[in-house]
N, C-alpha and C. Protein backbone atom coordinates (compact mmCIF):
# COMPACT_ATOMS: atom_id res chain seq x y z
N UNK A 1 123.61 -132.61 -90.84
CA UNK A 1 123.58 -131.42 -91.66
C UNK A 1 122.12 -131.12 -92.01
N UNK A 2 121.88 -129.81 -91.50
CA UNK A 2 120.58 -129.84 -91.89
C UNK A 2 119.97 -128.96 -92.97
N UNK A 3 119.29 -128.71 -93.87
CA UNK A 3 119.07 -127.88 -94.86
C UNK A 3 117.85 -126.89 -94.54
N UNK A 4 117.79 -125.67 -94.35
CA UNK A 4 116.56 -124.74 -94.02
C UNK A 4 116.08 -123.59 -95.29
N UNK A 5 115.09 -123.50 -95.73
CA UNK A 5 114.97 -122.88 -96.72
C UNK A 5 113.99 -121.67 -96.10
N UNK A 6 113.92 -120.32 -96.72
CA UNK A 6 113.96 -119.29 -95.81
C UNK A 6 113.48 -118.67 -97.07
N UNK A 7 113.03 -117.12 -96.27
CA UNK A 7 112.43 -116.14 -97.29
C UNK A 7 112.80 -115.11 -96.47
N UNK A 8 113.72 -114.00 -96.45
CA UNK A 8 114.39 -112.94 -96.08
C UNK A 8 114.13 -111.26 -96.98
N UNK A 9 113.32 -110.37 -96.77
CA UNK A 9 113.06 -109.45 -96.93
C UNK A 9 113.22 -108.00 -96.32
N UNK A 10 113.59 -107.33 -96.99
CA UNK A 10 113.53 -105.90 -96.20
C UNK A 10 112.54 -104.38 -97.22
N UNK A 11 111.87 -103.76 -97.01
CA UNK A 11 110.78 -103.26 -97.49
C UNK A 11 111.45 -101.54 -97.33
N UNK A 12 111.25 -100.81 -98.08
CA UNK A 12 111.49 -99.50 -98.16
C UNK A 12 113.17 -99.05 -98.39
N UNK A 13 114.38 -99.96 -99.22
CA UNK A 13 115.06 -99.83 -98.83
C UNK A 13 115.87 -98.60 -99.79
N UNK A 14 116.50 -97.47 -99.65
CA UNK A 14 116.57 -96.42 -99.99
C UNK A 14 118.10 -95.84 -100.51
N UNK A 15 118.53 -94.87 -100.43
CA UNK A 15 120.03 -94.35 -100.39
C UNK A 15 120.74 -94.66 -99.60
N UNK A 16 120.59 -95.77 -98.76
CA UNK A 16 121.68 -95.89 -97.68
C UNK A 16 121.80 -97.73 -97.77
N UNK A 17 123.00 -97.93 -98.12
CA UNK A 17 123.12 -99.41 -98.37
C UNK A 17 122.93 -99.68 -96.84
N UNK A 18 121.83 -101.12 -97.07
CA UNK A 18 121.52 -101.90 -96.21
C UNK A 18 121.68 -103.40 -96.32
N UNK A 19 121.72 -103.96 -95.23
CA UNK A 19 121.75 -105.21 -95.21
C UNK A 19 120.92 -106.13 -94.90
N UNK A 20 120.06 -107.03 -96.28
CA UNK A 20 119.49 -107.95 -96.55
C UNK A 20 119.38 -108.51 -95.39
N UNK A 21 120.45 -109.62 -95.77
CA UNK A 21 120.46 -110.69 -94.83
C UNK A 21 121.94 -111.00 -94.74
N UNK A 22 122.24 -111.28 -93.17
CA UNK A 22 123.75 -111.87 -92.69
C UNK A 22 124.04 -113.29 -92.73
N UNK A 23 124.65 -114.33 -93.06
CA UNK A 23 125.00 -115.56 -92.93
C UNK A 23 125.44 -115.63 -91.46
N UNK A 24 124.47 -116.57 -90.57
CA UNK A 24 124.87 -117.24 -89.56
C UNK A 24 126.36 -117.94 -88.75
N UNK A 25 126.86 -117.59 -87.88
CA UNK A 25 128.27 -118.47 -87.56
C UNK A 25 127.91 -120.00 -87.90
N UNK A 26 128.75 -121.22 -88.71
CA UNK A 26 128.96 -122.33 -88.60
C UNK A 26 127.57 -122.40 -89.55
N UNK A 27 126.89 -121.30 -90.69
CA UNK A 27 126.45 -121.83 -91.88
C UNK A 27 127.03 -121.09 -93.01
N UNK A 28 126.39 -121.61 -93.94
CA UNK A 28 127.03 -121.81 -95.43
C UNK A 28 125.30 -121.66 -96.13
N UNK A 29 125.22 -120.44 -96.63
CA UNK A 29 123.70 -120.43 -97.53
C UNK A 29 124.00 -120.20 -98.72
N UNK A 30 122.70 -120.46 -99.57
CA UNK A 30 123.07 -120.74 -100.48
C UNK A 30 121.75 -119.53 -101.63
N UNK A 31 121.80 -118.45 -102.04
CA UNK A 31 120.81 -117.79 -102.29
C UNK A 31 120.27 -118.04 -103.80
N UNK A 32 119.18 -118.27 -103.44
CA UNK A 32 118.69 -119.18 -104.83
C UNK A 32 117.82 -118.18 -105.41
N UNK A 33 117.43 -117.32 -105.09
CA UNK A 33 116.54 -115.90 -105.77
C UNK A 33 116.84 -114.82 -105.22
N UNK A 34 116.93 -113.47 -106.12
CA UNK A 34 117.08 -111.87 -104.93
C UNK A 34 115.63 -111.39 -106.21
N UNK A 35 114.76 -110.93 -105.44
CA UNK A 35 113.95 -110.19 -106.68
C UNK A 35 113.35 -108.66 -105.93
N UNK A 36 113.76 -107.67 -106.70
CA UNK A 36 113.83 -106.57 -106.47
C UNK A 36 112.45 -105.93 -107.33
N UNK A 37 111.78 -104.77 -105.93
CA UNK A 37 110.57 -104.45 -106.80
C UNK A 37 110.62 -102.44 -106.47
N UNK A 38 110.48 -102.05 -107.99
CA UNK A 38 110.32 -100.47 -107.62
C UNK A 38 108.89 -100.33 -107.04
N UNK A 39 109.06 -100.20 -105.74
CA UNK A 39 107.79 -99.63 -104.65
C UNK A 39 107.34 -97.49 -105.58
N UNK A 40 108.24 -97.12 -106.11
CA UNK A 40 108.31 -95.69 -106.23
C UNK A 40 107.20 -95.36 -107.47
N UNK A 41 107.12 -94.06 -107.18
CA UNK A 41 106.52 -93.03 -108.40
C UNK A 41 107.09 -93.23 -109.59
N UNK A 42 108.21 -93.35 -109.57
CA UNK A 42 109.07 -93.12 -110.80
C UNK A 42 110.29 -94.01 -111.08
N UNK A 43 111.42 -94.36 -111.98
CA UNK A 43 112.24 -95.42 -112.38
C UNK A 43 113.01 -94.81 -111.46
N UNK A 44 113.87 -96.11 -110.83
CA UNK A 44 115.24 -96.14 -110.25
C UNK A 44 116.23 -96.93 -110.79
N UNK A 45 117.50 -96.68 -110.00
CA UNK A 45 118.27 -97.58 -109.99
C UNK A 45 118.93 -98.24 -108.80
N UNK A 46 119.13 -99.47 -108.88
CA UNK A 46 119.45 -100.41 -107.66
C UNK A 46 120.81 -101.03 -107.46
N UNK A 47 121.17 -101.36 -106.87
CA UNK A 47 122.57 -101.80 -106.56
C UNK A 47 122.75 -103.04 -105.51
N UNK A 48 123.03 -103.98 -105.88
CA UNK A 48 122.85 -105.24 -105.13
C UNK A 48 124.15 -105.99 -104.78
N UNK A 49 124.72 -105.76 -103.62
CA UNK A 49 125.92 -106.68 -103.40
C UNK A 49 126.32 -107.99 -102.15
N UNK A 50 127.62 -108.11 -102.07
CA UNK A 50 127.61 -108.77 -100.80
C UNK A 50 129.40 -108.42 -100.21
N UNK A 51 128.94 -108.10 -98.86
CA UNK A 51 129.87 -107.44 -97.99
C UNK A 51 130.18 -108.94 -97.16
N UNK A 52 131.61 -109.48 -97.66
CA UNK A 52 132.43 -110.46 -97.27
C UNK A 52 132.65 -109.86 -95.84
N UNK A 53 132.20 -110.52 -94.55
CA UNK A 53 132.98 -110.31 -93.60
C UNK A 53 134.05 -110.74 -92.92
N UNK A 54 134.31 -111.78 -93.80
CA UNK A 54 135.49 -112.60 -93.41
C UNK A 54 136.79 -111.97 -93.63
N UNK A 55 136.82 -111.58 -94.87
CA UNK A 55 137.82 -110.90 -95.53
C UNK A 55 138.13 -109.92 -96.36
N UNK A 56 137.34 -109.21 -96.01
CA UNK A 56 136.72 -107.73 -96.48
C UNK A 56 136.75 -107.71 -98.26
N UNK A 57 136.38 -108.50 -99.08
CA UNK A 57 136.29 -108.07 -100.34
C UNK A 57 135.27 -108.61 -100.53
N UNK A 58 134.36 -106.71 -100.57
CA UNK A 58 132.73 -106.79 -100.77
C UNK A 58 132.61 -106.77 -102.57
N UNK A 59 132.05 -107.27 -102.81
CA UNK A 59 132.13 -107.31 -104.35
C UNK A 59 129.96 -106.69 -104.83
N UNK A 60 129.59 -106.00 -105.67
CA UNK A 60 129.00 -105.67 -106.13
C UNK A 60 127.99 -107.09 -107.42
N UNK A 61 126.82 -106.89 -107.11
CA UNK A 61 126.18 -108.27 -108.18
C UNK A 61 125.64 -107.17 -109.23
N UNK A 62 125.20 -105.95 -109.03
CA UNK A 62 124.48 -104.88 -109.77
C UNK A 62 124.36 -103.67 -109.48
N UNK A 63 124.75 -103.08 -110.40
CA UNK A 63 125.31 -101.48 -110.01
C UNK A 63 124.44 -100.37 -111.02
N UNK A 64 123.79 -99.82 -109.99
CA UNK A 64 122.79 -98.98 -110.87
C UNK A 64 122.37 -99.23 -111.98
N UNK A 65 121.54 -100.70 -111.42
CA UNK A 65 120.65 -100.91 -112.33
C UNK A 65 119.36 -100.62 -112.77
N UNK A 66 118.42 -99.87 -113.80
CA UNK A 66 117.31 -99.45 -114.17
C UNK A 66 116.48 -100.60 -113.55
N UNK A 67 115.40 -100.00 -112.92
CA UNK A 67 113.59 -100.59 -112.56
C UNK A 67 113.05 -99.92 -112.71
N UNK A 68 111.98 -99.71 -113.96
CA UNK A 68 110.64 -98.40 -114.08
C UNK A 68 110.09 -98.92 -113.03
N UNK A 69 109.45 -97.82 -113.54
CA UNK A 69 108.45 -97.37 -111.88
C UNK A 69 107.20 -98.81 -112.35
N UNK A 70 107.03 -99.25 -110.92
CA UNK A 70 106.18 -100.03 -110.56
C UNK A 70 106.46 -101.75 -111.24
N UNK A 71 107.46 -102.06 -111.72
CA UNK A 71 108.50 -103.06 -112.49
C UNK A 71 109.14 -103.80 -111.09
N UNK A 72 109.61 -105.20 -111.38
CA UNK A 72 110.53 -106.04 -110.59
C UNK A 72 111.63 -106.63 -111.41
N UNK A 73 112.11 -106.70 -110.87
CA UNK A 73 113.59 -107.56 -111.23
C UNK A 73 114.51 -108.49 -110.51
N UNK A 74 113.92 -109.54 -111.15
CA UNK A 74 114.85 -111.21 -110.50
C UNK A 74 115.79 -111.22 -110.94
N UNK A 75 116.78 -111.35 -109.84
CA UNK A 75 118.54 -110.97 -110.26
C UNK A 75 118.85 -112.18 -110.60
N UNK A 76 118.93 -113.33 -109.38
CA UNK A 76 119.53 -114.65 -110.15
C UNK A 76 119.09 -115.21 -111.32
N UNK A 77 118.07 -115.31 -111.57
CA UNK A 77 117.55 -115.86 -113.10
C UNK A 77 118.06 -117.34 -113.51
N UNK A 78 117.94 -118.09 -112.20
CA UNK A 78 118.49 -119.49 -112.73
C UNK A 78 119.95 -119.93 -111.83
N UNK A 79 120.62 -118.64 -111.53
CA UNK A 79 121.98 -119.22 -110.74
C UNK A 79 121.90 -119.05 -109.65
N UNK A 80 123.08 -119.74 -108.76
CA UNK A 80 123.01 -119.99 -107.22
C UNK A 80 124.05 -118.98 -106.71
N UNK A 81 123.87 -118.53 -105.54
CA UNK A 81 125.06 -117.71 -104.92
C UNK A 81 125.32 -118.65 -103.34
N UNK A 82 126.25 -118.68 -103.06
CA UNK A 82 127.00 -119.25 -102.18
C UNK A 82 127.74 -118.19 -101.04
N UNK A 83 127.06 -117.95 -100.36
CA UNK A 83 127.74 -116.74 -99.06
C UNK A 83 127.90 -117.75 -98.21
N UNK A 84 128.92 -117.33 -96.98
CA UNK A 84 129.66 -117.94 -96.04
C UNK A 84 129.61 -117.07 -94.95
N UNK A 85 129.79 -117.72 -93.90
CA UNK A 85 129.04 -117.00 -92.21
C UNK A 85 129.95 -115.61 -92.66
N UNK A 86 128.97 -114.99 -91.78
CA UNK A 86 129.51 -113.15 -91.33
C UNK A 86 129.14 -112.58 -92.90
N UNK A 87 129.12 -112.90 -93.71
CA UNK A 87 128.81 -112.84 -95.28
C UNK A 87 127.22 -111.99 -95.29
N UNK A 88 126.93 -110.85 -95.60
CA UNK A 88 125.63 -110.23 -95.81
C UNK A 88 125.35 -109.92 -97.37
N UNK A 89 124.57 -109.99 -97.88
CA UNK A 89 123.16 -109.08 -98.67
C UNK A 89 122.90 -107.98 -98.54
N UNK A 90 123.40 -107.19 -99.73
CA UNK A 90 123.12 -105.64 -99.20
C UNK A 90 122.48 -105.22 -100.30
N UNK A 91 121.67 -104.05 -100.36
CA UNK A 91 121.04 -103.40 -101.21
C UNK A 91 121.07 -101.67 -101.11
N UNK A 92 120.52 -101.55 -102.32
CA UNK A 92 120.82 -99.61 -102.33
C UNK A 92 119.72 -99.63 -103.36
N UNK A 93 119.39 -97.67 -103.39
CA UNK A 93 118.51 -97.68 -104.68
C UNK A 93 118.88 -96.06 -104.81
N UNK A 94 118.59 -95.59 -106.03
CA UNK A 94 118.62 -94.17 -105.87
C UNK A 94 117.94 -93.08 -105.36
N UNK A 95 116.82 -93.36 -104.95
CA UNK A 95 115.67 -92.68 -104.58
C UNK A 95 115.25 -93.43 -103.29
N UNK A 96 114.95 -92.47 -102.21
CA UNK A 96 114.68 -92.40 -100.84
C UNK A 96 113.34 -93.68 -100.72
N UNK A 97 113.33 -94.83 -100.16
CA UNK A 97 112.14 -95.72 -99.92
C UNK A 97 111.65 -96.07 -100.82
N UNK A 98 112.42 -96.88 -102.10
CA UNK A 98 111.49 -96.90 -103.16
C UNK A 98 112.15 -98.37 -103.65
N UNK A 99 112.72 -98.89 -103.19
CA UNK A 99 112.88 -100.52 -102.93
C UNK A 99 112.59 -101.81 -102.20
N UNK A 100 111.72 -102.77 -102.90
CA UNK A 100 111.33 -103.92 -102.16
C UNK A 100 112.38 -105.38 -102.18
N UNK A 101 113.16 -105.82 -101.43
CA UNK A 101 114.13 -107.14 -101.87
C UNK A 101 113.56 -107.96 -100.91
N UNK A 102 113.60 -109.34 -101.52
CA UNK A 102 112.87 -110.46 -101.08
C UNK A 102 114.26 -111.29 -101.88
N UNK A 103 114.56 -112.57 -100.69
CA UNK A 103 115.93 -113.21 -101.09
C UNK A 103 115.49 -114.94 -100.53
N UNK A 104 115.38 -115.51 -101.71
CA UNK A 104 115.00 -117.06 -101.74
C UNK A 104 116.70 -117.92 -100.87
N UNK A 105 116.35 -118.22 -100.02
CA UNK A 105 117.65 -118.71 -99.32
C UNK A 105 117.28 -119.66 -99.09
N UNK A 106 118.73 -121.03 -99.22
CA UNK A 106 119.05 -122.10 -98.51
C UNK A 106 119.81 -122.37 -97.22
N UNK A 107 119.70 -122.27 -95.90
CA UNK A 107 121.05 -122.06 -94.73
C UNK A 107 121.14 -123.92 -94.50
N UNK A 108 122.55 -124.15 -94.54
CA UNK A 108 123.11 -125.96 -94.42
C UNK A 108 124.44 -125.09 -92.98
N UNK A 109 123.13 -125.88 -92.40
CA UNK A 109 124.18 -126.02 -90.28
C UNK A 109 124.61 -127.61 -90.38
């Protein structure tokens, strides 16, 4: 069993939910930080979830949540999240390119 620790990012991410990061077939990660940064002019709001592919119940971690402009926000704050293969990281924001997510991961193959 091996343990890999990772740094997974996506830069400009906007009105169209995207996906972070996917869990690997035959791993089990373990996300130990999501920290979200307003890249924009002005305050947004962000929306942070994870789209179960196993069994389709995508569940939401933060739902239009406030970031002034030029502000970050560390979602876990101390807790662990546990996704399972086919399992993604998704993000949204209200305003067109004005989100930075960076996601502290553990993957155990």
């Amino acid at each position: 069993m091996a343990n890999t620790f990772k740094l997974k990012s996506k830069a400009n991410v906007g009105v169209t939910t995207v996906g972070i990061y996917t869990s690997p077939a035959a791993t089990t990660t373990v996300v130990i930080g999501i920290t979200c940064a307003n890249i924009s002019g002005q305050s947004i709001n962000v929306g942070i979830g994870v789209s179960r592919g196993t069994n389709g119940e995508d569940i939401q971690l933060l739902k239009s949540v406030p970031i002034p402009q030029g502000s970050s926000l560390e979602v876990m704050s101390g807790n662990k999240l546990v996704i399972q293969p086919a399992d993604t990281v998704t993000a949204e924001s209200n305003v067109t390119s004005s989100l930075d997510v960076a996601l502290t991961i553990m993957e155990i193959t």
